[in-house]
PDB file of N, CA and C in Angstrom:
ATOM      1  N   UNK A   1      12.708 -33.892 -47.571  1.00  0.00           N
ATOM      2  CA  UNK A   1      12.787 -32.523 -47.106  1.00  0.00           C
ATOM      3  C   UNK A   1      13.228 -32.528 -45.655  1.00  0.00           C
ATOM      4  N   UNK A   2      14.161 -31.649 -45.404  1.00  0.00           N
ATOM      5  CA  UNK A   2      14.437 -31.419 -43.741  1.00  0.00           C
ATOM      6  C   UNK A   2      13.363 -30.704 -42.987  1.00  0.00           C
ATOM      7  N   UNK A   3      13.367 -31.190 -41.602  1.00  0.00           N
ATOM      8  CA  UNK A   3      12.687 -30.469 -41.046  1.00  0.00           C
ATOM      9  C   UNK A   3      12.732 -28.881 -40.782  1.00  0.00           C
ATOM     10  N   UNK A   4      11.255 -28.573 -40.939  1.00  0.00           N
ATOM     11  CA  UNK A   4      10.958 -26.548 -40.945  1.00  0.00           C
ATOM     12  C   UNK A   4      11.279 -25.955 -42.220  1.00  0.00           C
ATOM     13  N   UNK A   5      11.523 -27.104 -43.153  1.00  0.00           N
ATOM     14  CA  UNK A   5      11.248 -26.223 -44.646  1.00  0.00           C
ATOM     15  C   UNK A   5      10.166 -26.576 -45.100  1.00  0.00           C
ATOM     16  N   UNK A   6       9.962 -25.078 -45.702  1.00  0.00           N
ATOM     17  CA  UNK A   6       8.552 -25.297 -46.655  1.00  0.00           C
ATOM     18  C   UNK A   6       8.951 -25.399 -48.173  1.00  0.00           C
ATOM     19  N   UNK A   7       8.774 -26.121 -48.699  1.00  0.00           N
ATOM     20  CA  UNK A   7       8.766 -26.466 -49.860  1.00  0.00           C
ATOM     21  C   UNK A   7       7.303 -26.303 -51.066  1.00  0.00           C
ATOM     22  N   UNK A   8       7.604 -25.836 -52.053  1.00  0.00           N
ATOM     23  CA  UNK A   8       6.392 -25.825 -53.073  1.00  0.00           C
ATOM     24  C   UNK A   8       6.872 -27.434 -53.941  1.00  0.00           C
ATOM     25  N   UNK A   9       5.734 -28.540 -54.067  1.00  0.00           N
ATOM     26  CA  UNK A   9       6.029 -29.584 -55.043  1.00  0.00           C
ATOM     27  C   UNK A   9       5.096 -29.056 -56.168  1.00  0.00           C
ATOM     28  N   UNK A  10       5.834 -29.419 -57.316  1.00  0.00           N
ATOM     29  CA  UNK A  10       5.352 -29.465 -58.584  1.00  0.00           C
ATOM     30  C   UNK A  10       4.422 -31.082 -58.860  1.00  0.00           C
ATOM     31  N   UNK A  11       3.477 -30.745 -59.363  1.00  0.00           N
ATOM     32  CA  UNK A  11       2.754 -31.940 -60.231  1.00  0.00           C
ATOM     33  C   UNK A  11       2.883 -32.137 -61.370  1.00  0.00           C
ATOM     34  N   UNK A  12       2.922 -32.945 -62.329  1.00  0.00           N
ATOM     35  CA  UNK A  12       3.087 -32.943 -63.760  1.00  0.00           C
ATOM     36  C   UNK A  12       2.214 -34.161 -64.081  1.00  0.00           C
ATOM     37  N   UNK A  13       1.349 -33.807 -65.080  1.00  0.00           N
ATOM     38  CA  UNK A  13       0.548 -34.943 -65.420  1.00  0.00           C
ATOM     39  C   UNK A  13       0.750 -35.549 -66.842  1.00  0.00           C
ATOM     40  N   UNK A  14       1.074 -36.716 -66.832  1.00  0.00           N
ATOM     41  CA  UNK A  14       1.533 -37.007 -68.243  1.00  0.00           C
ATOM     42  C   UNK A  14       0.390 -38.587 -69.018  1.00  0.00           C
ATOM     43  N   UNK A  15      -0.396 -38.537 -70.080  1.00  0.00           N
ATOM     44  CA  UNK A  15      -0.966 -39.074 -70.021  1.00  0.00           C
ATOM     45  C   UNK A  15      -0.410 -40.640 -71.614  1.00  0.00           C
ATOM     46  N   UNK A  16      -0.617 -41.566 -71.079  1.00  0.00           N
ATOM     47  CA  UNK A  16      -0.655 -42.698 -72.111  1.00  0.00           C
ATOM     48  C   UNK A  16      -0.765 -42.148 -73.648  1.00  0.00           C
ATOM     49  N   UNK A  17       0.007 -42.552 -74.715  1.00  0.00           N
ATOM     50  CA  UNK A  17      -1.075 -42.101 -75.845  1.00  0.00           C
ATOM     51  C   UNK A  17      -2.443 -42.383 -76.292  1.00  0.00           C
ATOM     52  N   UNK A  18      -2.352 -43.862 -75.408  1.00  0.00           N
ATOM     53  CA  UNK A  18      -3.318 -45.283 -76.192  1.00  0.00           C
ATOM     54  C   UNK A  18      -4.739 -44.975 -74.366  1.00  0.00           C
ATOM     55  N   UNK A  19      -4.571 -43.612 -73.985  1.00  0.00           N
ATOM     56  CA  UNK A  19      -5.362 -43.642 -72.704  1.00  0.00           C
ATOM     57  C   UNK A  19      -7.264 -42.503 -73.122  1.00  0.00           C
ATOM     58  N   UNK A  20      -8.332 -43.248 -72.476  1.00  0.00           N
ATOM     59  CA  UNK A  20      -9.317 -42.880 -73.262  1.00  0.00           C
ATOM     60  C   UNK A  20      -9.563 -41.345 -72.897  1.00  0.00           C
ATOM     61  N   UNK A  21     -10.629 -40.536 -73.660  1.00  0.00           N
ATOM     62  CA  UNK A  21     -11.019 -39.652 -72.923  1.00  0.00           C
ATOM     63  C   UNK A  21     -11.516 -39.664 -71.831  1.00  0.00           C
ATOM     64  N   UNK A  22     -11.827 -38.344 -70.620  1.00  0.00           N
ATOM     65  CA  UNK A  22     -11.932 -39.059 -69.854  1.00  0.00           C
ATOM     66  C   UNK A  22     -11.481 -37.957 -68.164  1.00  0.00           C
ATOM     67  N   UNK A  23     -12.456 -38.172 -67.456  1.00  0.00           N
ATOM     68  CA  UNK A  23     -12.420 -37.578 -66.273  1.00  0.00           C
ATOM     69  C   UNK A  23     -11.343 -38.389 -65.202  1.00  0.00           C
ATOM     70  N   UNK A  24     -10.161 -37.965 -64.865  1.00  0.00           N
ATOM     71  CA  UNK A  24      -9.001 -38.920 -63.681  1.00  0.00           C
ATOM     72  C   UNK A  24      -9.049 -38.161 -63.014  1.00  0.00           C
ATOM     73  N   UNK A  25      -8.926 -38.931 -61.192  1.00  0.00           N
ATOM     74  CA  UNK A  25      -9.169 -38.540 -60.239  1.00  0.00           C
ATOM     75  C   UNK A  25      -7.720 -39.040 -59.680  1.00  0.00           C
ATOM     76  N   UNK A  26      -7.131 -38.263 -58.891  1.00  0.00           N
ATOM     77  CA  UNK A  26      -5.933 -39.032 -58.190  1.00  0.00           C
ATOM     78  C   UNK A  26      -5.643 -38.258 -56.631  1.00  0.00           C
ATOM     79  N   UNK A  27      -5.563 -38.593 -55.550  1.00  0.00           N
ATOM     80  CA  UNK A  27      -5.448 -38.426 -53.932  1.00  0.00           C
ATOM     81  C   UNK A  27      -3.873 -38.777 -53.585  1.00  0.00           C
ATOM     82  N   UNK A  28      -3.972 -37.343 -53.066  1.00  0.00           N
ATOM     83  CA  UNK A  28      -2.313 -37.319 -52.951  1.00  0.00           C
ATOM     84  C   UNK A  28      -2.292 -37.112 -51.227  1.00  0.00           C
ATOM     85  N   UNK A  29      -1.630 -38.027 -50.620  1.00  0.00           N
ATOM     86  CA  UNK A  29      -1.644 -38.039 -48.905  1.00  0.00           C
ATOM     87  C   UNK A  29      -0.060 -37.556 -48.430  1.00  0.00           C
ATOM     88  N   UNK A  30      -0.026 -37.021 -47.540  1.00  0.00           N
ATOM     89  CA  UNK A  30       0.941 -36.449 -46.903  1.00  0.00           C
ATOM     90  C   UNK A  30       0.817 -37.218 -45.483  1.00  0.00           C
ATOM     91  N   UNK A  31       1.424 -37.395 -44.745  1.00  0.00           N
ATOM     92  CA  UNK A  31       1.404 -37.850 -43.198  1.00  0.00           C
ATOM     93  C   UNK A  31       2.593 -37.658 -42.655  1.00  0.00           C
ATOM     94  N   UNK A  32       2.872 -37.488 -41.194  1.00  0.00           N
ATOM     95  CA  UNK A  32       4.217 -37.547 -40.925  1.00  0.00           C
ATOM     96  C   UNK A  32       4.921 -38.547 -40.585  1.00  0.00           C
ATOM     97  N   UNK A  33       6.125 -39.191 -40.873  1.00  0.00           N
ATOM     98  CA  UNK A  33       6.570 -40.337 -39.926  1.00  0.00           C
ATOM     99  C   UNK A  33       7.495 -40.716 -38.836  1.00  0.00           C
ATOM    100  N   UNK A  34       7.199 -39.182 -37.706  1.00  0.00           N
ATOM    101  CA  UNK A  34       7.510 -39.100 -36.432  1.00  0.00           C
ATOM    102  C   UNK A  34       6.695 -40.518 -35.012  1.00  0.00           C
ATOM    103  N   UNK A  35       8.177 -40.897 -34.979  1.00  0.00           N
ATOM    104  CA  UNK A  35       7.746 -42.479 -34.188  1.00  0.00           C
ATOM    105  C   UNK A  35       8.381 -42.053 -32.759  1.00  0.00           C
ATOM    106  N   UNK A  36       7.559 -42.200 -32.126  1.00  0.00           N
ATOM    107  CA  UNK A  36       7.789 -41.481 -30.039  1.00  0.00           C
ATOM    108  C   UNK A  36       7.846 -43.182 -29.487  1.00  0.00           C
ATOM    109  N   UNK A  37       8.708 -43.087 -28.231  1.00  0.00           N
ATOM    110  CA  UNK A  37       8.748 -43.804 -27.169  1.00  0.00           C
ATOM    111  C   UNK A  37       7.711 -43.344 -25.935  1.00  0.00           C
ATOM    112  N   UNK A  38       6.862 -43.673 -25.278  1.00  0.00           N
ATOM    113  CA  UNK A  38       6.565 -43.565 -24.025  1.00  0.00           C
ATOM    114  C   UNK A  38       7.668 -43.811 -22.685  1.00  0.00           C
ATOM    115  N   UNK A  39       7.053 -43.951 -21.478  1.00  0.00           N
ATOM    116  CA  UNK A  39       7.773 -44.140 -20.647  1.00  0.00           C
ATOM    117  C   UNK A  39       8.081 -44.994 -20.281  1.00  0.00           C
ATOM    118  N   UNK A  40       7.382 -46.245 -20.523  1.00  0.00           N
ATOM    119  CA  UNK A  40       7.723 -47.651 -20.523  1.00  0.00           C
ATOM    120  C   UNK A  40       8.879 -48.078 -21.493  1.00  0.00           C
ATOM    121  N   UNK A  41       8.940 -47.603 -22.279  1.00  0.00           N
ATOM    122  CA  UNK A  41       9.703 -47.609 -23.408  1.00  0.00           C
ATOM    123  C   UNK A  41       8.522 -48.329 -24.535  1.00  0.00           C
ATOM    124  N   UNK A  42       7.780 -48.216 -24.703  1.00  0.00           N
ATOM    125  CA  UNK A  42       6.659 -48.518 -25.829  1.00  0.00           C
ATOM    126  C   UNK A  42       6.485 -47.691 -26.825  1.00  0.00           C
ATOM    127  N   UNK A  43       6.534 -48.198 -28.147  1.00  0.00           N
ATOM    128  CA  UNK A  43       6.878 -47.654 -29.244  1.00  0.00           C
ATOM    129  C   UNK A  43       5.212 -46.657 -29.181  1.00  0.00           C
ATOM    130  N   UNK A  44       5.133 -45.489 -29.372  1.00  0.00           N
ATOM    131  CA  UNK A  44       3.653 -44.980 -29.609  1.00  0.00           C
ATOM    132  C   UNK A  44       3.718 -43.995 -31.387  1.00  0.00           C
ATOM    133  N   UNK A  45       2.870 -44.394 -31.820  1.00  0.00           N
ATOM    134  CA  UNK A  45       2.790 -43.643 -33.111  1.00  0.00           C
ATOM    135  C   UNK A  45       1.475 -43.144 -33.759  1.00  0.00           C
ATOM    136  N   UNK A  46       1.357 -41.732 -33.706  1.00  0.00           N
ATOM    137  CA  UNK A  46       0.231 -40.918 -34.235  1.00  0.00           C
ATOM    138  C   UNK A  46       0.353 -40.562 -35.467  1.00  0.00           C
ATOM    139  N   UNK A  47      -0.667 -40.964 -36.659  1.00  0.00           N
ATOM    140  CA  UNK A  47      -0.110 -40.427 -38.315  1.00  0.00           C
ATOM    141  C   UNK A  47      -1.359 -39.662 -38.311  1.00  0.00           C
ATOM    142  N   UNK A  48      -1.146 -38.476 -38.446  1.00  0.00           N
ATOM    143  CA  UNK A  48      -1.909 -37.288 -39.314  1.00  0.00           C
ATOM    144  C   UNK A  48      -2.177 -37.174 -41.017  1.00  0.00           C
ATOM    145  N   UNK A  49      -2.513 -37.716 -41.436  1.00  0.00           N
ATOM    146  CA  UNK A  49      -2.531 -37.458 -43.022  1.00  0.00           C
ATOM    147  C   UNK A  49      -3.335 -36.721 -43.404  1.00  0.00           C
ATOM    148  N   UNK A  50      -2.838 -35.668 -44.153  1.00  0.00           N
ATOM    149  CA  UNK A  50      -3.851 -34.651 -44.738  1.00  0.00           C
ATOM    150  C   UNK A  50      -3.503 -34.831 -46.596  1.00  0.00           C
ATOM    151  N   UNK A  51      -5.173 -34.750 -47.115  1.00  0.00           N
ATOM    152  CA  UNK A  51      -4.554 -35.232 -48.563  1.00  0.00           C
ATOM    153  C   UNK A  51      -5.482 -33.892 -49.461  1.00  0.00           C
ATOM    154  N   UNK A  52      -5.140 -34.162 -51.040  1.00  0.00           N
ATOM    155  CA  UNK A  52      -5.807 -33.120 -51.649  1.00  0.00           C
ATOM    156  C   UNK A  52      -5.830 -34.197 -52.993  1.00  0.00           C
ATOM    157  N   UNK A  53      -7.339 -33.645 -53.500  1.00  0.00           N
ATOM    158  CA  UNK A  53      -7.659 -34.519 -54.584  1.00  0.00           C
ATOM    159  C   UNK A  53      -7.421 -33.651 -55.848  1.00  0.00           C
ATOM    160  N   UNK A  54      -7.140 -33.936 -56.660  1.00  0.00           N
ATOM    161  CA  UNK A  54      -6.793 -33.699 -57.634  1.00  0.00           C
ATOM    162  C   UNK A  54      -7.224 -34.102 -59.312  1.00  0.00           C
ATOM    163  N   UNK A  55      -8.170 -33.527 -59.860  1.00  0.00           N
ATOM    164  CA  UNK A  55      -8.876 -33.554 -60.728  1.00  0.00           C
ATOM    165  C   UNK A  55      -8.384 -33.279 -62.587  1.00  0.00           C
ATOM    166  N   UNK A  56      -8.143 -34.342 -62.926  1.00  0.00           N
ATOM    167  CA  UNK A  56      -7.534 -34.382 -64.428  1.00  0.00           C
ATOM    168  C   UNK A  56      -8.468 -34.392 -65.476  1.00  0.00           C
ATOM    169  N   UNK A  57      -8.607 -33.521 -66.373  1.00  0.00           N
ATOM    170  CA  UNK A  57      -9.715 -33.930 -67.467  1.00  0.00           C
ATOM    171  C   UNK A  57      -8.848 -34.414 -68.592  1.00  0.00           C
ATOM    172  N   UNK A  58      -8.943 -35.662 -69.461  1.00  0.00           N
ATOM    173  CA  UNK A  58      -8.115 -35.628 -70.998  1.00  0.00           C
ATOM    174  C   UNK A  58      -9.281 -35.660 -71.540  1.00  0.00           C
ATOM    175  N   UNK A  59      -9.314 -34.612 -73.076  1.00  0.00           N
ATOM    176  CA  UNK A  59     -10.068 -34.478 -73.738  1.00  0.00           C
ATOM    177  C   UNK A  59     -11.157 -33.069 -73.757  1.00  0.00           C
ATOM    178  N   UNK A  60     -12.055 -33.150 -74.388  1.00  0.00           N
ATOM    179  CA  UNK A  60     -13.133 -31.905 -74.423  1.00  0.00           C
ATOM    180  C   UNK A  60     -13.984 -32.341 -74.157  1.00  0.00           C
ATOM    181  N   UNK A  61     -13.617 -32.150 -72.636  1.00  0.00           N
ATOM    182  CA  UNK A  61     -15.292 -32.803 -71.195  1.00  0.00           C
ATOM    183  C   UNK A  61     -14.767 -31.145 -70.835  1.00  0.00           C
ATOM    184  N   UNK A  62     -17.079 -30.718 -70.298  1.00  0.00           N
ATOM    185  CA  UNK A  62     -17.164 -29.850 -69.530  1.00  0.00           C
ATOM    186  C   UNK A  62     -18.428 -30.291 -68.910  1.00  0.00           C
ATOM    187  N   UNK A  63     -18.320 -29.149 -67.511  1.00  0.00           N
ATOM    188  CA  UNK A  63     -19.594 -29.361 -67.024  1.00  0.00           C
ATOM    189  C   UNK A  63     -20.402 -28.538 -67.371  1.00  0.00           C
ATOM    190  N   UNK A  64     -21.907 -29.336 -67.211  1.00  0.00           N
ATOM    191  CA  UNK A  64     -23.098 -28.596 -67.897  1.00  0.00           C
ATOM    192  C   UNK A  64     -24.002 -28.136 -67.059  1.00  0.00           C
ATOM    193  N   UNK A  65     -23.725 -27.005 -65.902  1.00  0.00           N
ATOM    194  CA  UNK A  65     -24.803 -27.470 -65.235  1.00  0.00           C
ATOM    195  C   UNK A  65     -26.055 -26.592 -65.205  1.00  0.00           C
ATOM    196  N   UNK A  66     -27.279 -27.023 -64.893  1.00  0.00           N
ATOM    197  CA  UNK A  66     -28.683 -26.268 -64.761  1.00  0.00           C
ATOM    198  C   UNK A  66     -29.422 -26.002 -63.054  1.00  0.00           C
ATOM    199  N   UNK A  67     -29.628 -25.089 -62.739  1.00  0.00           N
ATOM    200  CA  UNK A  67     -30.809 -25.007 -62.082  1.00  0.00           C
ATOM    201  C   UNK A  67     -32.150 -26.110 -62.081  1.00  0.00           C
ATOM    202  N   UNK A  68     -32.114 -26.485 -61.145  1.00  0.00           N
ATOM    203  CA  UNK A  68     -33.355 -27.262 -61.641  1.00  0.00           C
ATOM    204  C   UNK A  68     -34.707 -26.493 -60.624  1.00  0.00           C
ATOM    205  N   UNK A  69     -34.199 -26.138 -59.522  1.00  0.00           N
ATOM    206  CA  UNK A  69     -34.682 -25.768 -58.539  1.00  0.00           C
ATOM    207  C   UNK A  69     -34.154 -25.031 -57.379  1.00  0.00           C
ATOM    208  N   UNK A  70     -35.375 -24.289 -56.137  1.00  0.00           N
ATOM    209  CA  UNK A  70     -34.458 -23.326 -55.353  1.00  0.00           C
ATOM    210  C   UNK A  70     -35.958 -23.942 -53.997  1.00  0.00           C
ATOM    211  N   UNK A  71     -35.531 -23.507 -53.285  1.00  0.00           N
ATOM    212  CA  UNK A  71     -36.698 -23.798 -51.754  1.00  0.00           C
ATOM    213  C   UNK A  71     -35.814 -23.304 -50.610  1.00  0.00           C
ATOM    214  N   UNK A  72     -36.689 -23.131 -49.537  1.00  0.00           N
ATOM    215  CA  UNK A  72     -35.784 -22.533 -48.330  1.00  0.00           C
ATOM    216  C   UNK A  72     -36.385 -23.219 -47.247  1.00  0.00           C
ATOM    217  N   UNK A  73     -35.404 -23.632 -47.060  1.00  0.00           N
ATOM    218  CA  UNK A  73     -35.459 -24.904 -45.819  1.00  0.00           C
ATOM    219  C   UNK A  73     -35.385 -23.981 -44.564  1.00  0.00           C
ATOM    220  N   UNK A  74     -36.523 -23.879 -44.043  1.00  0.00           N
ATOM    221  CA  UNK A  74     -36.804 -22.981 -42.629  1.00  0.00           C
ATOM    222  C   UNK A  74     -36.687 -23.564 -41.571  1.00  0.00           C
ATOM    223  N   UNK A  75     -36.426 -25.353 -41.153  1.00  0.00           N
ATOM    224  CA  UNK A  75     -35.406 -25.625 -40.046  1.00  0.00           C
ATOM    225  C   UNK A  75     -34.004 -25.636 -40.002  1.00  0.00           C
ATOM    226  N   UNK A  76     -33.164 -25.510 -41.265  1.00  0.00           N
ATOM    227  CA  UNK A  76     -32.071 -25.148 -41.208  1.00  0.00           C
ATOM    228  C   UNK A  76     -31.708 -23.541 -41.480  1.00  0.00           C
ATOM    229  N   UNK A  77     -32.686 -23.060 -42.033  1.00  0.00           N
ATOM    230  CA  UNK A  77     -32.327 -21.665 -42.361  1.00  0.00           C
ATOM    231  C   UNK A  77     -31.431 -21.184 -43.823  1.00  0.00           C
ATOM    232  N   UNK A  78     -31.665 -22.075 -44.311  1.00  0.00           N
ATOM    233  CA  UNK A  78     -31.205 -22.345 -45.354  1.00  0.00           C
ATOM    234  C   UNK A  78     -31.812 -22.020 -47.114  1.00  0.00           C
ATOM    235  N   UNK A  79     -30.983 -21.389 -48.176  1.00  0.00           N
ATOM    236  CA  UNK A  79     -31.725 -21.884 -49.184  1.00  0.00           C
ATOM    237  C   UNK A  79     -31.165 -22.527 -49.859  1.00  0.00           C
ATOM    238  N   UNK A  80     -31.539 -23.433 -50.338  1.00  0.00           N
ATOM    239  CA  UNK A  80     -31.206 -24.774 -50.694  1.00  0.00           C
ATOM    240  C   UNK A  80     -31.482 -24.306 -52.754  1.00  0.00           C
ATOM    241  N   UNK A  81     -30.866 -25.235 -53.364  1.00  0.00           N
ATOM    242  CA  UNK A  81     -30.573 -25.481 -54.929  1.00  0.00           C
ATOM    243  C   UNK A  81     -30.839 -26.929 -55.248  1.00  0.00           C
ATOM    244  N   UNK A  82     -31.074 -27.026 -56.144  1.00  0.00           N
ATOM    245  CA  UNK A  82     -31.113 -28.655 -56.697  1.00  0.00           C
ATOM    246  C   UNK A  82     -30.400 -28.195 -58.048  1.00  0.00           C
ATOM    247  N   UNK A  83     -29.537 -29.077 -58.418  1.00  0.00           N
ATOM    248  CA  UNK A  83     -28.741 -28.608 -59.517  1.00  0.00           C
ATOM    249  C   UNK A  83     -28.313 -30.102 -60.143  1.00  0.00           C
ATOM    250  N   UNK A  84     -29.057 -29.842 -61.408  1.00  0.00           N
ATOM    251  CA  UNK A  84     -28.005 -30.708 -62.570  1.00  0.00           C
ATOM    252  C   UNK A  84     -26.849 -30.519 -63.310  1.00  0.00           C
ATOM    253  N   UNK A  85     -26.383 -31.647 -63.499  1.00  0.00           N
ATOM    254  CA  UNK A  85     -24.838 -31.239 -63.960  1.00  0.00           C
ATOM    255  C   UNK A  85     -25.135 -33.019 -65.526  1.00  0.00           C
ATOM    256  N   UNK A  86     -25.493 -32.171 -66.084  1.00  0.00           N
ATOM    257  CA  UNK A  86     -25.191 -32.816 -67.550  1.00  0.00           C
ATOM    258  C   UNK A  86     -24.193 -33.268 -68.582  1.00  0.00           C
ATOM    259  N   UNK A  87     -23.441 -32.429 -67.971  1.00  0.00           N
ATOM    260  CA  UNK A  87     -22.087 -32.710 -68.850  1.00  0.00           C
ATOM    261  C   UNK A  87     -21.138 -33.841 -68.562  1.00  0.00           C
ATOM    262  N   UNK A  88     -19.942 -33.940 -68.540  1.00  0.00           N
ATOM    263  CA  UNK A  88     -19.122 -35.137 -68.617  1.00  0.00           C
ATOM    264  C   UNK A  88     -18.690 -34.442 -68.029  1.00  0.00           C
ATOM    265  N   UNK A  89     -18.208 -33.983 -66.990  1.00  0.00           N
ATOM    266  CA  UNK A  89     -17.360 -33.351 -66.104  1.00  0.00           C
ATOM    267  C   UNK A  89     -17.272 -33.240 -64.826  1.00  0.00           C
ATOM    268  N   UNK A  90     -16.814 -33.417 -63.661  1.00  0.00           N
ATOM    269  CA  UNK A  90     -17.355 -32.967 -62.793  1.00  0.00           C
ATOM    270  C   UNK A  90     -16.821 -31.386 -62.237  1.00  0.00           C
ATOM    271  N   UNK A  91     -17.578 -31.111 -61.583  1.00  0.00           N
ATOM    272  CA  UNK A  91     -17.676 -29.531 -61.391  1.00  0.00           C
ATOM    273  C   UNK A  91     -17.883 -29.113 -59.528  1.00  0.00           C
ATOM    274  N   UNK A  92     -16.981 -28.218 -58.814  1.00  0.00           N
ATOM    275  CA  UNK A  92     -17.578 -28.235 -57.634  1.00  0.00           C
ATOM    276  C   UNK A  92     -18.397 -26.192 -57.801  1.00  0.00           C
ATOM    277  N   UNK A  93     -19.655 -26.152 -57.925  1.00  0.00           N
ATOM    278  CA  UNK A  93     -20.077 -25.163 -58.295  1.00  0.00           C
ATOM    279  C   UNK A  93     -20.143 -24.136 -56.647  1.00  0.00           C
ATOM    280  N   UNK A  94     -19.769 -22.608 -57.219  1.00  0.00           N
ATOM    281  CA  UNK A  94     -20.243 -22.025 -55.781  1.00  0.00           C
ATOM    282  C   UNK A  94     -21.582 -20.922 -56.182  1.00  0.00           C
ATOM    283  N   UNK A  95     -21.784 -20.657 -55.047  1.00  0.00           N
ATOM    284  CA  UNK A  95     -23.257 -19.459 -55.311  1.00  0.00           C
ATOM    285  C   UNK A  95     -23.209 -18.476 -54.485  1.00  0.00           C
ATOM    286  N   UNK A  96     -23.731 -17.132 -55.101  1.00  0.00           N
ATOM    287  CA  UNK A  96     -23.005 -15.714 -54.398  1.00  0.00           C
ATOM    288  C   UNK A  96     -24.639 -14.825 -54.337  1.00  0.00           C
ATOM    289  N   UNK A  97     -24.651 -15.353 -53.376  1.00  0.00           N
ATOM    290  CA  UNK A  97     -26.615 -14.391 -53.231  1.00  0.00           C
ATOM    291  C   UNK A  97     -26.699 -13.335 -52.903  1.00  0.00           C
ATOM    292  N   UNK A  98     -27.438 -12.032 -53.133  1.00  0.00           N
ATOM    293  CA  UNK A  98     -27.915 -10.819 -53.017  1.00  0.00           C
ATOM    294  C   UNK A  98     -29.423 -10.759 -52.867  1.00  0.00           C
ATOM    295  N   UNK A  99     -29.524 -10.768 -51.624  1.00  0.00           N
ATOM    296  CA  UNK A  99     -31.570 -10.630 -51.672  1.00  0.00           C
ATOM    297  C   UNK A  99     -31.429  -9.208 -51.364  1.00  0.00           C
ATOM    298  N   UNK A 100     -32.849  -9.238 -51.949  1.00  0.00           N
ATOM    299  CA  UNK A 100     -33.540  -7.591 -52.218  1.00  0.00           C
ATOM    300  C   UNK A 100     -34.368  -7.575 -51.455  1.00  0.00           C
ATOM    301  N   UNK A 101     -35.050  -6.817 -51.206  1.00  0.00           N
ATOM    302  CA  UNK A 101     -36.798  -6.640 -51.154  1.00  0.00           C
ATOM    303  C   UNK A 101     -37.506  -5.782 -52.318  1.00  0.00           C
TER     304      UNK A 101
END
C-alpha cells in the first residue's frame, strides 16, 4: 500500500478437510518499516506494532456461560462477577447494570 491510503483488508479463512473440531486463534501484527538516520549518520529504528486477534471456531462449539457469583469490592469500588464458562468456546462476555433502590 502507498503511503496515506487507507485500505480495508479482507480475511478469508479456509480450513483443512482432515482439520479437527475446534477453537483457532490467529494474531495478525501490523508495524511500520520506516528506517531514520540520526545526525551522526546512525541508522535509528522505532517499530510500533499494533495487532488484532482473531478468533475461528470449526464446528458446533459455544460458550456456556453461568453466574456463579456477584460481591462489591469497596477498595476498588467495584462490582465484581465470578463467571463460568462451560462450554467449548471461548467468549469475551460484557455486563450492562441498572441499580435501583
Amino acid at each position: 500500500m502507498p503511503p496515506g491510503v487507507t485500505r480495508r483488508v479482507r480475511l478469508i479463512t479456509r480450513f483443512p478437510p482432515s482439520i479437527d473440531q475446534g477453537e483457532y486463534r490467529a494474531v495478525i501484527f501490523t508495524e511500520n518499516l520506516r528506517q531514520t538516520t540520526d545526525d551522526s549518520g546512525d541508522s535509528v529504528a522505532l517499530k510500533t506494532r499494533i495487532g488484532a486477534t482473531v478468533y475461528v471456531r470449526h464446528g458446533d462449539l459455544y460458550p456456556n456461560l453461568s453466574v456463579e457469583g456477584a460481591s462489591w469490592n469497596q477498595s476498588q469500588q467495584q462490582i465484581q462477577l465470578l463467571v463460568n464458562n462451560a462450554g467449548e468456546a471461548s467468549v469475551r462476555p460484557a455486563v450492562s447494570w441498572i441499580l435501583k433502590r
